[in-house]
PDB file of N, CA and C in Angstrom:
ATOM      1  N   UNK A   1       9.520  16.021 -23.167  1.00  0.00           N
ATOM      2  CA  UNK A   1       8.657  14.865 -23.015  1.00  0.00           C
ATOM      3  C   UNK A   1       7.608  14.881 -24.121  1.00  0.00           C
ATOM      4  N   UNK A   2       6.884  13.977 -24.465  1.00  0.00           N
ATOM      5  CA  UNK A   2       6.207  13.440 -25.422  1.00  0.00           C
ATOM      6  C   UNK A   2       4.579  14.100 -25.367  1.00  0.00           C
ATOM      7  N   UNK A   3       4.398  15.177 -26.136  1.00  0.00           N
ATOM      8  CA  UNK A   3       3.022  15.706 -25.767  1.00  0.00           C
ATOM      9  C   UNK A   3       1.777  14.308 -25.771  1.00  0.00           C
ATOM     10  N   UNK A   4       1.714  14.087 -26.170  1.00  0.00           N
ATOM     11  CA  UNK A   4       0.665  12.555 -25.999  1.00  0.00           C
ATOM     12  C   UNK A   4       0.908  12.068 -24.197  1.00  0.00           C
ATOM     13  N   UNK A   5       2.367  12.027 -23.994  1.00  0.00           N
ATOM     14  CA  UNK A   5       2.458  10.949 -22.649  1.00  0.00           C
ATOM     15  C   UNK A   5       2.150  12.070 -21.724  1.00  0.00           C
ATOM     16  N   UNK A   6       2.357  13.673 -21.970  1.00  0.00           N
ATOM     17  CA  UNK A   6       2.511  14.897 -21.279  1.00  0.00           C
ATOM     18  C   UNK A   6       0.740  15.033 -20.771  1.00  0.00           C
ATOM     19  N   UNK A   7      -0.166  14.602 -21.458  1.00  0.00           N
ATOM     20  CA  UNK A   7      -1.833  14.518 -21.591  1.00  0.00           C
ATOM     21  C   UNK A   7      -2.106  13.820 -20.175  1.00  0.00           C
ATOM     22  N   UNK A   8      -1.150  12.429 -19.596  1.00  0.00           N
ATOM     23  CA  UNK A   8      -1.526  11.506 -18.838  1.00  0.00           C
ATOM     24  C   UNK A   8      -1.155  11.985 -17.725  1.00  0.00           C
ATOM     25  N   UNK A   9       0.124  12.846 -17.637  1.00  0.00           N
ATOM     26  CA  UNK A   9       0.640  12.940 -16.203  1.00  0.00           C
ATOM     27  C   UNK A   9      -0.321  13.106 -15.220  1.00  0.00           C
ATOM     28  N   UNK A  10      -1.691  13.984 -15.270  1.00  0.00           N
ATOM     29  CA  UNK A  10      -1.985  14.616 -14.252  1.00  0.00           C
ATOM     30  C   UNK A  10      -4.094  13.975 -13.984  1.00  0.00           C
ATOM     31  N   UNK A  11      -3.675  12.346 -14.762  1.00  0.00           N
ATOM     32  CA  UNK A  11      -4.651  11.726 -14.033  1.00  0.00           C
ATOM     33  C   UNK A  11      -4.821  11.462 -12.671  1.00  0.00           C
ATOM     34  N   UNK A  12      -5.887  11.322 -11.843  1.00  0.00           N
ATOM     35  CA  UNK A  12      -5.311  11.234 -10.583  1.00  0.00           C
ATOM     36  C   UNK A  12      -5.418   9.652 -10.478  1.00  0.00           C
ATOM     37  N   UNK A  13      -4.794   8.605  -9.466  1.00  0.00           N
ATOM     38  CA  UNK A  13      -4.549   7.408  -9.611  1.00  0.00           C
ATOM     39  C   UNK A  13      -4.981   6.853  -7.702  1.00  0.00           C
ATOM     40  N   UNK A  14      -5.392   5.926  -7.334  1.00  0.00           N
ATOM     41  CA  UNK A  14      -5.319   5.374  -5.938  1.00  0.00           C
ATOM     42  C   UNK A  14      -4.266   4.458  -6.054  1.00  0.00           C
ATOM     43  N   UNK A  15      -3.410   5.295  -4.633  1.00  0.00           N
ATOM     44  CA  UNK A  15      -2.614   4.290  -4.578  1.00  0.00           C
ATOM     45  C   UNK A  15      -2.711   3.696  -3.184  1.00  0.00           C
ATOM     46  N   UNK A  16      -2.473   2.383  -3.091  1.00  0.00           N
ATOM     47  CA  UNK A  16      -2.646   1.532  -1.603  1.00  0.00           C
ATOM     48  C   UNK A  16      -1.538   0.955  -1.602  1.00  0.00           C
ATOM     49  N   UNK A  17      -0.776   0.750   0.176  1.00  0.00           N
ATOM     50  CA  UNK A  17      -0.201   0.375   0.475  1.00  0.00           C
ATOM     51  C   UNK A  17      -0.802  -0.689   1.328  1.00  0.00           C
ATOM     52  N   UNK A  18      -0.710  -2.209   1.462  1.00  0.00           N
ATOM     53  CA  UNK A  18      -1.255  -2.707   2.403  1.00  0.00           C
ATOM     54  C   UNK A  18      -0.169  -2.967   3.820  1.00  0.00           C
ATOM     55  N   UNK A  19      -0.778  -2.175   4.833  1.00  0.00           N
ATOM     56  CA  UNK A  19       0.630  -2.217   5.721  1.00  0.00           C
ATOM     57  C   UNK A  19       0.879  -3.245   7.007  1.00  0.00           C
ATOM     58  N   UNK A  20      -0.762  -4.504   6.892  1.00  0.00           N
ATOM     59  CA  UNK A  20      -0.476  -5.176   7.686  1.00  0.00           C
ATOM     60  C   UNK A  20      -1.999  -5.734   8.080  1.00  0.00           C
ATOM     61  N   UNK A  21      -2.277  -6.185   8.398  1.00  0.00           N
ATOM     62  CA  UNK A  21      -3.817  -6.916   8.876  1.00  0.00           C
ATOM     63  C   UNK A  21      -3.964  -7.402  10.366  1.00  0.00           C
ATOM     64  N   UNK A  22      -4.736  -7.400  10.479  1.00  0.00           N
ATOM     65  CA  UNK A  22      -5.495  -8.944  11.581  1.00  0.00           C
ATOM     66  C   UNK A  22      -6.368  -9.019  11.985  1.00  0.00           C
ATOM     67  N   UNK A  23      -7.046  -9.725  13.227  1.00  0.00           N
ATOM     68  CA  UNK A  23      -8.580 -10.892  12.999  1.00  0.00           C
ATOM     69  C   UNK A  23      -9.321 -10.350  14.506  1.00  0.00           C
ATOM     70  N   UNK A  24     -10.194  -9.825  14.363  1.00  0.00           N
ATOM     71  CA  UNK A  24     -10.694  -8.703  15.371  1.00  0.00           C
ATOM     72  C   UNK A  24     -12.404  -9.344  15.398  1.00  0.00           C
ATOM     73  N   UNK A  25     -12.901  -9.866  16.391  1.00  0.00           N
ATOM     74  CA  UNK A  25     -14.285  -9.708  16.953  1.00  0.00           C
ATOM     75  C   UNK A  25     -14.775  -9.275  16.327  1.00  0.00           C
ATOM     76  N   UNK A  26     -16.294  -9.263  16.057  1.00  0.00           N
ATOM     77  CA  UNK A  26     -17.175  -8.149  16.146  1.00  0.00           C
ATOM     78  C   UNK A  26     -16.911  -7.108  17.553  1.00  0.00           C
ATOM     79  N   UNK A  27     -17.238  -8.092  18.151  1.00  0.00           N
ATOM     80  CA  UNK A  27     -17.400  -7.004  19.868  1.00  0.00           C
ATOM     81  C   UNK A  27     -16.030  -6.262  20.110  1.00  0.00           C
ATOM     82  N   UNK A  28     -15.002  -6.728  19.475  1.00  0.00           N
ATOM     83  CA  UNK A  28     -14.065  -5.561  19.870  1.00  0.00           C
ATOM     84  C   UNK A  28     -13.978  -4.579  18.684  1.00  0.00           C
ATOM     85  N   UNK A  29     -14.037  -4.275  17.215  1.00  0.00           N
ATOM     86  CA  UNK A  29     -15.009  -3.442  16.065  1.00  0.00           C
ATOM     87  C   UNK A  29     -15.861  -2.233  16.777  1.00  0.00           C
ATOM     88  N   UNK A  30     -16.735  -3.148  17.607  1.00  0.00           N
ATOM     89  CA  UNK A  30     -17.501  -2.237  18.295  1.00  0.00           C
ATOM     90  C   UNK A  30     -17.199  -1.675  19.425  1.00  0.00           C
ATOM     91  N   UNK A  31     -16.290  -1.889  19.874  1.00  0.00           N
ATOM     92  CA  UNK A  31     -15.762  -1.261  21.107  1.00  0.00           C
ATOM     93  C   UNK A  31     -14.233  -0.210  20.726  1.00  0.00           C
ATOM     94  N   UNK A  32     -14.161  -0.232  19.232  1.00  0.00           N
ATOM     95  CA  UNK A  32     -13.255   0.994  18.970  1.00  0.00           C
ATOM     96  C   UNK A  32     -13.565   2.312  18.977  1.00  0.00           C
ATOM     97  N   UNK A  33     -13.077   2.980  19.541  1.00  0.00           N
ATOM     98  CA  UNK A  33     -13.291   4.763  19.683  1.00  0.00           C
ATOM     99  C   UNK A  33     -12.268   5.588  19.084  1.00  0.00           C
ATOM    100  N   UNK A  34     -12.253   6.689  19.093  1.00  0.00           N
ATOM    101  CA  UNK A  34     -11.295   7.481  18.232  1.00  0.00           C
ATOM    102  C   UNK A  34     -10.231   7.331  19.101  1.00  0.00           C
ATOM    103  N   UNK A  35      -9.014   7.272  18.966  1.00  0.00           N
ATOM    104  CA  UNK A  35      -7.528   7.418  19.447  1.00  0.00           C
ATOM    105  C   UNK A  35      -7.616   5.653  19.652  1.00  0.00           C
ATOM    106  N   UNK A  36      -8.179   4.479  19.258  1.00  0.00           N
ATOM    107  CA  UNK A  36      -7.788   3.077  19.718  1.00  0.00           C
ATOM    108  C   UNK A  36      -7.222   2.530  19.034  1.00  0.00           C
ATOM    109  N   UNK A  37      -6.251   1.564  19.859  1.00  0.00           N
ATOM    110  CA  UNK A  37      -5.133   1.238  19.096  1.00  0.00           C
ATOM    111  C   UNK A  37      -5.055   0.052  17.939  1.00  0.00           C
ATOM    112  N   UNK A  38      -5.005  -0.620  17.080  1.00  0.00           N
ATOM    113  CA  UNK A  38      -5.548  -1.467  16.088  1.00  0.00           C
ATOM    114  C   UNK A  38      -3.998  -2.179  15.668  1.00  0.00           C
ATOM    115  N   UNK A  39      -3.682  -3.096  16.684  1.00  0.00           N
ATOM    116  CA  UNK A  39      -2.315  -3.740  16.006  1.00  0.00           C
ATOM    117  C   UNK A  39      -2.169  -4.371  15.202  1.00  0.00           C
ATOM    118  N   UNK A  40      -1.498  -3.960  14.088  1.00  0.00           N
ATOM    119  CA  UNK A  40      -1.256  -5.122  12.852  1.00  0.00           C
ATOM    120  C   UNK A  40       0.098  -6.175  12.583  1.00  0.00           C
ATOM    121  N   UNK A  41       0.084  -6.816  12.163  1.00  0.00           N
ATOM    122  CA  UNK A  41       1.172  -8.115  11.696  1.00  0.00           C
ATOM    123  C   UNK A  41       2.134  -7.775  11.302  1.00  0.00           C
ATOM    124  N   UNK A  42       2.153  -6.629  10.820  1.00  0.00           N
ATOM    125  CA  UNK A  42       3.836  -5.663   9.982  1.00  0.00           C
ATOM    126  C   UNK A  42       4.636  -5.212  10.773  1.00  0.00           C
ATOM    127  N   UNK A  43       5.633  -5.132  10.951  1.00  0.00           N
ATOM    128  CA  UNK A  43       6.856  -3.923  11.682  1.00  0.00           C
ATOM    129  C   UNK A  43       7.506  -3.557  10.514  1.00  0.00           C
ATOM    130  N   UNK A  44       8.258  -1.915  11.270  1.00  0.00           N
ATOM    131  CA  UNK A  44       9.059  -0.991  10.325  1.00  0.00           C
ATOM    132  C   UNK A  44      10.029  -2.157   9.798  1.00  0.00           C
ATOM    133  N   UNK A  45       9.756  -1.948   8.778  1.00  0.00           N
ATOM    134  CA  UNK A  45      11.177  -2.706   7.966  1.00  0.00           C
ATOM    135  C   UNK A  45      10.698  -3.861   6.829  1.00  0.00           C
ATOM    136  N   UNK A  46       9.305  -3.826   7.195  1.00  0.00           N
ATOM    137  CA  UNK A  46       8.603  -5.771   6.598  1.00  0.00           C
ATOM    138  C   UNK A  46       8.479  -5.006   5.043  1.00  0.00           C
ATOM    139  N   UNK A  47       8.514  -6.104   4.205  1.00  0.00           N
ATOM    140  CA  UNK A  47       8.051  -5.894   3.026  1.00  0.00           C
ATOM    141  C   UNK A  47       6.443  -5.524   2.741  1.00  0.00           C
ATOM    142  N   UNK A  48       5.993  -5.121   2.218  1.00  0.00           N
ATOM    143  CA  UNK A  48       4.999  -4.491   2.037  1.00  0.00           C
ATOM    144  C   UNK A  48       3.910  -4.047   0.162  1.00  0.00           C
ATOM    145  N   UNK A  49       2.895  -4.949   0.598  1.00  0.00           N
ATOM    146  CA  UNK A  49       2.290  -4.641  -0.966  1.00  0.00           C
ATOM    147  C   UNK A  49       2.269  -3.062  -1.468  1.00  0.00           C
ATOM    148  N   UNK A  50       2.161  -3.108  -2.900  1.00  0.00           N
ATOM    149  CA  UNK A  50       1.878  -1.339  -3.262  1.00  0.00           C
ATOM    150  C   UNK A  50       0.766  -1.968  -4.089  1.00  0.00           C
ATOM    151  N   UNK A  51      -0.195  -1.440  -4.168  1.00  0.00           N
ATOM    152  CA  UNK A  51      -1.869  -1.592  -5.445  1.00  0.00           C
ATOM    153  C   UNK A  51      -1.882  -0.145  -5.835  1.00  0.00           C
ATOM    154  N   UNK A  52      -2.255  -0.051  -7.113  1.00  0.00           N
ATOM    155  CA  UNK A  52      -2.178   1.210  -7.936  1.00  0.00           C
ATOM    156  C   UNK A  52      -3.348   0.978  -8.844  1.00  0.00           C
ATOM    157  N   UNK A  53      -4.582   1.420  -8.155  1.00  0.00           N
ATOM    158  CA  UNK A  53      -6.004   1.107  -8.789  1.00  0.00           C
ATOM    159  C   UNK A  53      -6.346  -0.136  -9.039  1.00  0.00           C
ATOM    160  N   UNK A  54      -5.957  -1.056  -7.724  1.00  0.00           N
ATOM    161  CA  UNK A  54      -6.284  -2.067  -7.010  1.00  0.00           C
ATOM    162  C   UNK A  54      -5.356  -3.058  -7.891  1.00  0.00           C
ATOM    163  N   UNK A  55      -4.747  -3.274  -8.693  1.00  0.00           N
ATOM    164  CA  UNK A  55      -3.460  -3.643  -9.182  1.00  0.00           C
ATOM    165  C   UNK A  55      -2.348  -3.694  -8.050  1.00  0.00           C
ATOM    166  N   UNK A  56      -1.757  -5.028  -7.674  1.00  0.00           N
ATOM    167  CA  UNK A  56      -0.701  -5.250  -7.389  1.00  0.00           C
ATOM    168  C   UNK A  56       0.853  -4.736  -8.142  1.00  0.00           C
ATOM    169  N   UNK A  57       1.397  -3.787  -8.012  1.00  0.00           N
ATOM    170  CA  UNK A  57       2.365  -3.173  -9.292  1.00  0.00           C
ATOM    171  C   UNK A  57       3.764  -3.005  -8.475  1.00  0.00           C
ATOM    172  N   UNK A  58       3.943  -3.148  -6.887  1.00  0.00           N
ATOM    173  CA  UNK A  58       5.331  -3.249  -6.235  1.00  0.00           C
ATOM    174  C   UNK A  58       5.049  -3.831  -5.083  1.00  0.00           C
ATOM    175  N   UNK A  59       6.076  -3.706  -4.229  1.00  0.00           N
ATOM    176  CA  UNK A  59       6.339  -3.777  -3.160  1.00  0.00           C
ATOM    177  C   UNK A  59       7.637  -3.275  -2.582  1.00  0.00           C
ATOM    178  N   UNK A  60       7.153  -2.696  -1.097  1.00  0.00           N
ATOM    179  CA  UNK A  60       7.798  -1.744  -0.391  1.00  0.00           C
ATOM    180  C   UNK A  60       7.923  -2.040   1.019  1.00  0.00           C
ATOM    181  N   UNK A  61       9.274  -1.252   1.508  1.00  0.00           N
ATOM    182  CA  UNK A  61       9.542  -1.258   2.757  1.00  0.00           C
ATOM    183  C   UNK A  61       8.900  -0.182   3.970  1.00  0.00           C
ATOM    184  N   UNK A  62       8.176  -0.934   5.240  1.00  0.00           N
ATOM    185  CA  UNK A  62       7.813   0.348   6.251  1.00  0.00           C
ATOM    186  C   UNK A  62       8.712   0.939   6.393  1.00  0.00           C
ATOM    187  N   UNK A  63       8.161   2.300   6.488  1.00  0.00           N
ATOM    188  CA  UNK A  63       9.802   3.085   7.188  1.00  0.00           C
ATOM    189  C   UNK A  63       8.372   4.394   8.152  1.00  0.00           C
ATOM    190  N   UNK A  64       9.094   4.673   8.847  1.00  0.00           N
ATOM    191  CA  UNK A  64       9.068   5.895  10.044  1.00  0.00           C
ATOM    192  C   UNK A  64       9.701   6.803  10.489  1.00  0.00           C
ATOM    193  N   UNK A  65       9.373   8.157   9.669  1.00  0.00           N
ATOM    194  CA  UNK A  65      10.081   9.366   9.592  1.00  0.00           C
ATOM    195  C   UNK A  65       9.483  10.081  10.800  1.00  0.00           C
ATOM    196  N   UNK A  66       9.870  10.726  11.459  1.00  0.00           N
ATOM    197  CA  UNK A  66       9.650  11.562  12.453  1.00  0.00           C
ATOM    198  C   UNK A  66       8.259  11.367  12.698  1.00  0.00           C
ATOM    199  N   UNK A  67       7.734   9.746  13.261  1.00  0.00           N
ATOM    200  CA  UNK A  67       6.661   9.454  13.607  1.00  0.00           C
ATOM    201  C   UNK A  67       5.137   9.500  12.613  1.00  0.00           C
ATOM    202  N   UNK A  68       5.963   9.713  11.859  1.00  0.00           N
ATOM    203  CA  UNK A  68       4.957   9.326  10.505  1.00  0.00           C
ATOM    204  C   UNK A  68       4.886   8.215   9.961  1.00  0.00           C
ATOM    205  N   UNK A  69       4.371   7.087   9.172  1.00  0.00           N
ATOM    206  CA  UNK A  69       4.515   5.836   8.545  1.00  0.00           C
ATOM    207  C   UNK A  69       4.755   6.113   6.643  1.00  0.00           C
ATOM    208  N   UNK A  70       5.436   5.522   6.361  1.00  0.00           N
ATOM    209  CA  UNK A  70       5.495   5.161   4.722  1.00  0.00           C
ATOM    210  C   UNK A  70       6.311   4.731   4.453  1.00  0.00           C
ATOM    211  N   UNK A  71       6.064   4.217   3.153  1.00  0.00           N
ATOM    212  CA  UNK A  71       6.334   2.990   2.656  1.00  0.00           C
ATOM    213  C   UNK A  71       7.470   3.483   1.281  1.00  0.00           C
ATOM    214  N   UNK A  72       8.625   2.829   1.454  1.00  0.00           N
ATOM    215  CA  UNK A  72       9.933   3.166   0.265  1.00  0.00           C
ATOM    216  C   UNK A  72       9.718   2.537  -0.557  1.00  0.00           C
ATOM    217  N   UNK A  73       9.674   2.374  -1.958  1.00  0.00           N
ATOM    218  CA  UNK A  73       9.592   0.983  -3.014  1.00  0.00           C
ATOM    219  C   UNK A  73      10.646   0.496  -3.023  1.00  0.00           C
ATOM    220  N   UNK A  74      10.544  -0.944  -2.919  1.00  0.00           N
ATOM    221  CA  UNK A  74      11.564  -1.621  -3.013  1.00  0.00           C
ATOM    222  C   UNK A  74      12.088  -2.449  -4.493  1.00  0.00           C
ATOM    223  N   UNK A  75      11.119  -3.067  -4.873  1.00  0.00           N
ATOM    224  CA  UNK A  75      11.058  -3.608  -5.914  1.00  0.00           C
ATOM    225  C   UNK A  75       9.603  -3.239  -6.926  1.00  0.00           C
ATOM    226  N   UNK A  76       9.786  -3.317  -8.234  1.00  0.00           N
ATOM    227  CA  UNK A  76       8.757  -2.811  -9.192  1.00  0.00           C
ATOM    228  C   UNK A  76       8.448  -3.995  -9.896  1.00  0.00           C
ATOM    229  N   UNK A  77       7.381  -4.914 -10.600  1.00  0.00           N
ATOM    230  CA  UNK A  77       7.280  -6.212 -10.736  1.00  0.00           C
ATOM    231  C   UNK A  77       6.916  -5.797 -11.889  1.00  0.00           C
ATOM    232  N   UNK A  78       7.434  -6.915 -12.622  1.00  0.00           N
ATOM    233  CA  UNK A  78       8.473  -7.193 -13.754  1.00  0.00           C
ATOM    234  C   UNK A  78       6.653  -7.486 -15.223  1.00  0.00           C
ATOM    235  N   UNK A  79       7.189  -7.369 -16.067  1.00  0.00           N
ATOM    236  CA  UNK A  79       5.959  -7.659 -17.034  1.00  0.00           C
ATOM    237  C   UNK A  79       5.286  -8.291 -16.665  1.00  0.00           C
ATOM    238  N   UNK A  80       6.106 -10.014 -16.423  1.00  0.00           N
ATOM    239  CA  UNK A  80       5.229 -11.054 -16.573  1.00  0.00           C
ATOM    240  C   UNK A  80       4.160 -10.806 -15.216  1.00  0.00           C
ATOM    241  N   UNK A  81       5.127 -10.492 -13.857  1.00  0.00           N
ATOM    242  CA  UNK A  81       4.150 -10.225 -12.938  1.00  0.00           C
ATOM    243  C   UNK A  81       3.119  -9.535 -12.651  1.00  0.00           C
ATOM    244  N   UNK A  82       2.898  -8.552 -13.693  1.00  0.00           N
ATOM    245  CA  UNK A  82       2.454  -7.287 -13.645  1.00  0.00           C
ATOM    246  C   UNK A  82       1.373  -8.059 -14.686  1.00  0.00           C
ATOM    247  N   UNK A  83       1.183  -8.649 -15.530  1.00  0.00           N
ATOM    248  CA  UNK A  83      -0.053  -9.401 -16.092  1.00  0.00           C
ATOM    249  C   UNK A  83      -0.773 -10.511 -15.228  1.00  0.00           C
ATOM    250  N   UNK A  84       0.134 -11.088 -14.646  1.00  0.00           N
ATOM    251  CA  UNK A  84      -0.241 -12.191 -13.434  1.00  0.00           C
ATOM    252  C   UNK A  84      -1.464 -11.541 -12.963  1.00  0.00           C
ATOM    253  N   UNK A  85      -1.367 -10.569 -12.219  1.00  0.00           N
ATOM    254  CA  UNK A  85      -2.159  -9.822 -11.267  1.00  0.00           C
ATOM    255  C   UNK A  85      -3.140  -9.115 -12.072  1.00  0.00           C
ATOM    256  N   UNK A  86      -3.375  -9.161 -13.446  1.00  0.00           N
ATOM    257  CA  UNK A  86      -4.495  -8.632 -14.164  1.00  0.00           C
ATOM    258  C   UNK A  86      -5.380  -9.577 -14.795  1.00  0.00           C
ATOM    259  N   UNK A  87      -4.937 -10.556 -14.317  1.00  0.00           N
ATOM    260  CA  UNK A  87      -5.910 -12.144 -14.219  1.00  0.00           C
ATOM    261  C   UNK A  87      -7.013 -12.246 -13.456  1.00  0.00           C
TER     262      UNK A  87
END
């Protein structure tokens, strides 16, 4: 590999998956406690944003491994899209 590109590997990067939303009270906000449940709009399987230092850069499928959540890439967006989103 390319000592120049070999320099970058080991920036660290945020990556976000957005896995689903929705529209919650104040008064129920305030009535969350640790272990409460917070249902969102997604199920295993929905397509799913990827942001990579708040950059839109894929999208991915839920998946649920032995009761864990994450997200597979599905598709990687293409130049033009990938400038779109730096607008």
């Amino acid at each position: 590999m390319n000592e120049k590109f070999e320099r970058v590997l080991d920036i660290p990067l945020k990556v976000t998956a957005i896995l689903g939303r929705t529209k919650m009270s104040l008064r129920e906000i305030f009535e969350l406690t640790k272990g409460s449940l917070i249902e969102l709009d997604t199920f295993e399987g929905e397509e799913v944003e990827i942001f990579v230092n708040g950059q839109k850069i894929a999208y991915g499928q839920v998946v649920i491994v032995d009761q864990n959540f994450g997200v597979k890439i599905t598709s990687i967006l293409g130049e033009e899209e990938l400038v779109k989103t730096l607008a």
